[in-house]
N, C-alpha and C. Protein backbone atom coordinates (compact mmCIF):
# COMPACT_ATOMS: atom_id res chain seq x y z
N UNK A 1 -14.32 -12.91 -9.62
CA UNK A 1 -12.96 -12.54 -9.27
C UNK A 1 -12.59 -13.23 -7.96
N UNK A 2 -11.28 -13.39 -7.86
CA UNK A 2 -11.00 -14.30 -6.85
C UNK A 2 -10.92 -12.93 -5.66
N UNK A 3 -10.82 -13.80 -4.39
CA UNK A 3 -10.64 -12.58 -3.24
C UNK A 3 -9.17 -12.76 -3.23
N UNK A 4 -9.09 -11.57 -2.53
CA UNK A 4 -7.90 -10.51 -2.19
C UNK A 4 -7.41 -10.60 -1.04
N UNK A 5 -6.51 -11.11 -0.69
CA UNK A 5 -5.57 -11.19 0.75
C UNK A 5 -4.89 -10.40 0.72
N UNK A 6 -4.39 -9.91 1.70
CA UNK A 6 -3.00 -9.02 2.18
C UNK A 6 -2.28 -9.63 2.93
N UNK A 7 -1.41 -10.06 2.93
CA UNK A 7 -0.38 -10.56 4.12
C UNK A 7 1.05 -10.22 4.11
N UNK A 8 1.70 -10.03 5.43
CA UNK A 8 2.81 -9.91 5.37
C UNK A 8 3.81 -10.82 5.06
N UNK A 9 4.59 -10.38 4.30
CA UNK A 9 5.79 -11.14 3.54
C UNK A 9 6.75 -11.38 4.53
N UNK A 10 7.39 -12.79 4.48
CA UNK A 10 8.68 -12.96 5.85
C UNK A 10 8.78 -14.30 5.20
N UNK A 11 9.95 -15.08 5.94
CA UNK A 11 10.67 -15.81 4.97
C UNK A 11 9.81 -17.41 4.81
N UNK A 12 9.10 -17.01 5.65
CA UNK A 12 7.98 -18.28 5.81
C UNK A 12 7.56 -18.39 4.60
N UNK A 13 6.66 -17.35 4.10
CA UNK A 13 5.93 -17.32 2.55
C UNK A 13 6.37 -16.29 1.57
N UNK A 14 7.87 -15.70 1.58
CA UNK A 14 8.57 -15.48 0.46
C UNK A 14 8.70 -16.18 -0.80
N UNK A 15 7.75 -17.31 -0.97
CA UNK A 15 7.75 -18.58 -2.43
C UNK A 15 6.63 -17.66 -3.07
N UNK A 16 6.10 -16.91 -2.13
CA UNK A 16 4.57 -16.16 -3.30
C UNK A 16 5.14 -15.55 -4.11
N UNK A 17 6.22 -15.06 -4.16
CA UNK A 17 6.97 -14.34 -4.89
C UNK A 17 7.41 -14.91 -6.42
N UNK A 18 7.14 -16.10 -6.16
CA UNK A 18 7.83 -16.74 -7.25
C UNK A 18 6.47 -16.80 -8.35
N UNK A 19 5.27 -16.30 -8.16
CA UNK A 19 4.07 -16.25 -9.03
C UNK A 19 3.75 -14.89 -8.59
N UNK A 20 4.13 -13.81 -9.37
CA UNK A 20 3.47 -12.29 -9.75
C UNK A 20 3.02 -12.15 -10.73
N UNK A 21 2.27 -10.82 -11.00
CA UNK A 21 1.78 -10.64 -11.82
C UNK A 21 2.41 -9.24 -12.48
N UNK A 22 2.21 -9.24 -13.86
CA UNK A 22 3.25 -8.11 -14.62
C UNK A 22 2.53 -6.75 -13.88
N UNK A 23 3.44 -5.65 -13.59
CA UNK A 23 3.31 -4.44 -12.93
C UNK A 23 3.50 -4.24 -11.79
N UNK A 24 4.04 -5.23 -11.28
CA UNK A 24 3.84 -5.31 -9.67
C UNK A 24 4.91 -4.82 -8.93
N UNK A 25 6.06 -5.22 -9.56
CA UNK A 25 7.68 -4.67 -9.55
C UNK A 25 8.12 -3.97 -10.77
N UNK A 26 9.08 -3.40 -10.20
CA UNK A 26 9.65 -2.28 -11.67
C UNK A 26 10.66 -3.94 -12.42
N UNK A 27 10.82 -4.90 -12.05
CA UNK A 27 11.96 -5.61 -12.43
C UNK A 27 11.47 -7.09 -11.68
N UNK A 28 12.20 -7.96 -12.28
CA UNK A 28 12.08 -9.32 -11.29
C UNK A 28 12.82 -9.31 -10.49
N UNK A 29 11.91 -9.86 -9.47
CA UNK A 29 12.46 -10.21 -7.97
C UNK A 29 13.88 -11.08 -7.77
N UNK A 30 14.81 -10.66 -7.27
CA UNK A 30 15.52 -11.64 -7.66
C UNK A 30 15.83 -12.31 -5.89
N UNK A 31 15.81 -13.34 -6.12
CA UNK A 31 15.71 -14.33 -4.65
C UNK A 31 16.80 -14.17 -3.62
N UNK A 32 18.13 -13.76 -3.79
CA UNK A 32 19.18 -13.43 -3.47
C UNK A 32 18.66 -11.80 -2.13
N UNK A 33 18.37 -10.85 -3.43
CA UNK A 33 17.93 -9.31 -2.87
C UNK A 33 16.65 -9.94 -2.26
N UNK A 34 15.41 -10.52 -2.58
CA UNK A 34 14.49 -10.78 -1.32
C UNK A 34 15.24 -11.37 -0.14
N UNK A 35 15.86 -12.42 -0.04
CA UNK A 35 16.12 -13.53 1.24
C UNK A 35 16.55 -11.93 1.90
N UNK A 36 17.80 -11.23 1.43
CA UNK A 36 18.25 -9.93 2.18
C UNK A 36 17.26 -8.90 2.60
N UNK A 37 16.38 -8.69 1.82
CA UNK A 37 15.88 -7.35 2.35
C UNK A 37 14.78 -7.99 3.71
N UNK A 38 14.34 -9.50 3.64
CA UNK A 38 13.23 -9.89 4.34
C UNK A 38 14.00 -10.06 5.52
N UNK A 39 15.67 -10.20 5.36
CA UNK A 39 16.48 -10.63 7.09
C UNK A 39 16.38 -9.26 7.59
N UNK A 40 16.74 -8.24 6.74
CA UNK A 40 17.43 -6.95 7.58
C UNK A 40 16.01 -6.57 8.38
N UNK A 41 15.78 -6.14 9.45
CA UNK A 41 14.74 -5.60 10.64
C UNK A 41 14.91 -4.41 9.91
N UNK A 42 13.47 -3.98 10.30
CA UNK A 42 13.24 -2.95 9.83
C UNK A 42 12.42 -2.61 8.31
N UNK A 43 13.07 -3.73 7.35
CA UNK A 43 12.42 -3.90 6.46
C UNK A 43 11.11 -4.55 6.20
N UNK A 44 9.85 -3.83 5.65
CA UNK A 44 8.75 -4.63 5.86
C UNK A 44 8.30 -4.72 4.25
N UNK A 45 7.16 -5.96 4.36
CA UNK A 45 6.98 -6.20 2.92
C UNK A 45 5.41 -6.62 3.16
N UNK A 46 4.26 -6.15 2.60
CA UNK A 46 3.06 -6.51 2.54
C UNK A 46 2.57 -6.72 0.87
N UNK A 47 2.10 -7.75 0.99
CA UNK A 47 1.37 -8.44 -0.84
C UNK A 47 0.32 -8.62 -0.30
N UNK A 48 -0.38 -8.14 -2.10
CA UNK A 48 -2.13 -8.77 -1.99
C UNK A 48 -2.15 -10.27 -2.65
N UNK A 49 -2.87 -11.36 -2.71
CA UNK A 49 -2.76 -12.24 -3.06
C UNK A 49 -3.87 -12.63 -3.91
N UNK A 50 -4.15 -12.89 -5.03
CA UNK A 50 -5.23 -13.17 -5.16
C UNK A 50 -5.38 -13.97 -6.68
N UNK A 51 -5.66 -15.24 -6.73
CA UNK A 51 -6.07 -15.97 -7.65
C UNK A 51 -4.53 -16.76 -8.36
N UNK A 52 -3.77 -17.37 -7.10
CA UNK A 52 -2.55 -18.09 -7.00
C UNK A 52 -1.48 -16.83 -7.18
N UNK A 53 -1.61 -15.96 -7.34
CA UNK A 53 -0.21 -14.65 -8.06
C UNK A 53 -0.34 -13.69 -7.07
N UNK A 54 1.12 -13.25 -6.54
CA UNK A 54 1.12 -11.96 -6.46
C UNK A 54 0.55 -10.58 -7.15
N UNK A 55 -0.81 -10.12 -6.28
CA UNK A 55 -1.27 -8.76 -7.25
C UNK A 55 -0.96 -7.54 -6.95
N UNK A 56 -0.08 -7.32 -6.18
CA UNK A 56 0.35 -6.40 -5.13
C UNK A 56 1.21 -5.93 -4.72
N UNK A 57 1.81 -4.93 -4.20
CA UNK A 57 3.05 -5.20 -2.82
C UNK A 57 3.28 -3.38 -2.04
N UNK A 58 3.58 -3.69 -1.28
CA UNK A 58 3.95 -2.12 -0.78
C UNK A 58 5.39 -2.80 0.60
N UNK A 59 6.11 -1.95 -0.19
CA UNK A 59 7.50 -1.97 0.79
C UNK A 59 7.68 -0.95 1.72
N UNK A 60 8.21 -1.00 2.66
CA UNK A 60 8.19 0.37 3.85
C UNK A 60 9.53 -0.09 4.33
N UNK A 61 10.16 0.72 4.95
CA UNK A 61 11.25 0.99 6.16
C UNK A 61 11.37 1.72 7.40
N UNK A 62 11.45 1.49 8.48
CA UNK A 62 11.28 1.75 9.41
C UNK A 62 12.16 2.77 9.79
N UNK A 63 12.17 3.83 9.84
CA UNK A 63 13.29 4.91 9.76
C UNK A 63 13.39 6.08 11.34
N UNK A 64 14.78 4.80 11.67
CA UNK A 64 14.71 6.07 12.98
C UNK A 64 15.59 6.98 13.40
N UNK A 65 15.35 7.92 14.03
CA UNK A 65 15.73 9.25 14.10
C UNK A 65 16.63 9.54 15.53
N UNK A 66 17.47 10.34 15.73
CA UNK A 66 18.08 10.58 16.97
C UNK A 66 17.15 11.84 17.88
N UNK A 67 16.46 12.45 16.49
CA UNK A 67 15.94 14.18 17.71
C UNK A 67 14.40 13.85 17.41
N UNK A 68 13.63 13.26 16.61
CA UNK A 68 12.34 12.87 16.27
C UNK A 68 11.60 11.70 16.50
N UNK A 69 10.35 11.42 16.39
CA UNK A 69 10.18 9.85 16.73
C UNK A 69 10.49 8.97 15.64
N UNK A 70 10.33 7.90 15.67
CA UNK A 70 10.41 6.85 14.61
C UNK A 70 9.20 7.21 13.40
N UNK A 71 9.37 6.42 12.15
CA UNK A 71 8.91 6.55 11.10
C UNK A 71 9.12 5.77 10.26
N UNK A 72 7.61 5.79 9.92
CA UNK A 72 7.39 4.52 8.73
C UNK A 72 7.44 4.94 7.38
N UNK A 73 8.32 4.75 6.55
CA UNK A 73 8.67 5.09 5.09
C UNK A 73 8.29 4.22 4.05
N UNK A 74 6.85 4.31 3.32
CA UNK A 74 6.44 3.43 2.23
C UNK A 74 7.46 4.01 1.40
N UNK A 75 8.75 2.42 0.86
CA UNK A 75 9.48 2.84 -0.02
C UNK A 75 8.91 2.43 -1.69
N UNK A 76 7.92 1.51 -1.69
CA UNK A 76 7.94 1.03 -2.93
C UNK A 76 5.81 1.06 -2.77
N UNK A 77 5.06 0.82 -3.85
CA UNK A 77 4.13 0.34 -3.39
C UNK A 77 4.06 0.33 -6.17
N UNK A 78 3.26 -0.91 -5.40
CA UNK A 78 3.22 -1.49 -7.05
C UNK A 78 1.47 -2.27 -7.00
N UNK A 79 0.76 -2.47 -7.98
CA UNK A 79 -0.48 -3.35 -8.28
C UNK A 79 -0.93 -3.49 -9.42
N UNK A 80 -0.89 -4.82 -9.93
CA UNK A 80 -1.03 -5.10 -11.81
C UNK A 80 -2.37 -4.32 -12.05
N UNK A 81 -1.67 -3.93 -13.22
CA UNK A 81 -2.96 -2.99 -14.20
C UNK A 81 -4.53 -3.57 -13.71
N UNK A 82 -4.73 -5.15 -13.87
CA UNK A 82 -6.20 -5.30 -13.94
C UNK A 82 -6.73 -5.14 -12.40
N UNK A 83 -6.08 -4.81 -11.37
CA UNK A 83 -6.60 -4.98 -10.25
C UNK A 83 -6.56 -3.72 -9.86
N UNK A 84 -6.20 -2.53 -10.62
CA UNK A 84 -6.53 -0.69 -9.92
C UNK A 84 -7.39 -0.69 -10.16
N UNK A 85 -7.38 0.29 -9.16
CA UNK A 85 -8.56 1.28 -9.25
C UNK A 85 -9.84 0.31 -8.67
N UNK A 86 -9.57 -0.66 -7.14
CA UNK A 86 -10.17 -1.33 -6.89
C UNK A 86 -9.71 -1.22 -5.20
N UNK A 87 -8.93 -0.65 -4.94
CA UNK A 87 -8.67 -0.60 -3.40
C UNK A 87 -7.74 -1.29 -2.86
N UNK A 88 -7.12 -1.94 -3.71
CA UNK A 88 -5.61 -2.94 -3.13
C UNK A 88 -4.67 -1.95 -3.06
N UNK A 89 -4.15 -1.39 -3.16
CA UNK A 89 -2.83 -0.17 -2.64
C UNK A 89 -3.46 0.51 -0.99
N UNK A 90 -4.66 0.30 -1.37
CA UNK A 90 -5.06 1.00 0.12
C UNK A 90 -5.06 0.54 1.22
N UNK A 91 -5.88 -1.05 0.75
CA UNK A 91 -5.74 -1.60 1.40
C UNK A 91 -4.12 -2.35 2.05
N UNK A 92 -3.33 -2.32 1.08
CA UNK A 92 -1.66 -2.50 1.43
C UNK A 92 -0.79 -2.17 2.20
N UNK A 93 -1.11 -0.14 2.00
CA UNK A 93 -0.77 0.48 3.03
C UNK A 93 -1.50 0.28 4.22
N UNK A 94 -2.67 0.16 4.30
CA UNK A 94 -3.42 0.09 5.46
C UNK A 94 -2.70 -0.60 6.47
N UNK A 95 -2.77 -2.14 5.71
CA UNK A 95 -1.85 -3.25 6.32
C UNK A 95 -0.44 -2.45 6.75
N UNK A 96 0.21 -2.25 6.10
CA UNK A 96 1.38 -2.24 6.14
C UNK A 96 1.28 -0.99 7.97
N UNK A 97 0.64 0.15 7.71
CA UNK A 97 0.53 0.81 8.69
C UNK A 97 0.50 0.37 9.61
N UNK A 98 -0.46 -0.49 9.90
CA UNK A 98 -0.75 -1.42 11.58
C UNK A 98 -0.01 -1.92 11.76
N UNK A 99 1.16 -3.13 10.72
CA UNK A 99 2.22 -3.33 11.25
C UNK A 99 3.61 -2.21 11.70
N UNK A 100 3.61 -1.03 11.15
CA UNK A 100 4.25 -0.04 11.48
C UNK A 100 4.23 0.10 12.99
N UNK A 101 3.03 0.52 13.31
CA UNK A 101 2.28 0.84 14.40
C UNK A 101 2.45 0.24 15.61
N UNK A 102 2.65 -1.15 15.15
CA UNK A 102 3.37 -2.45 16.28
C UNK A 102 4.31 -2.33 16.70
């Protein structure tokens, strides 16, 4: 099996997008809604990578508050059938957390 990257998504390497793998999104990505959701701050995007395709992804939003502290909101989190139940969602959020955390 090939190894497993996590990296954060930004407009640098938004092309990974263009090789997923089925389950990963409820729908295809459409390039228009990525370029947007990757400008707006706040929006974060972490993929696993592994064996040329997207196997992965967990979306979050950064959600802040006027009377509470800030907060990190996993809005989406997806991983193709053959790669559960193997630690990539965990590892996603994981990622995704530390960048929260920043």
């Amino acid at each position: 099996m090939s190894e497993i990257a996590i990296l954060r998504l930004d407009e640098a390497n938004a092309g990974l997008l263009d090789a997923v793998a089925d389950d990963v999104f409820d729908d295809v990505v459409d390039p228009a809604r990525l370029a947007a959701y990757i400008a707006q701050p706040g929006h974060l995007m972490t993929v696993a990578f592994a064996g040329g395709r997207v196997i992965g992804q967990c979306q979050a939003v950064i959600h802040r508050h006027v009377d509470r502290p800030t907060e990190l909101y996993i809005d989406n989190l997806g991983v193709a059938e053959a790669f559960r139940r193997r630690g990539v969602a965990s590892r996603l959020v994981q990622a995704m957390f530390a960048w929260g955390r920043e």
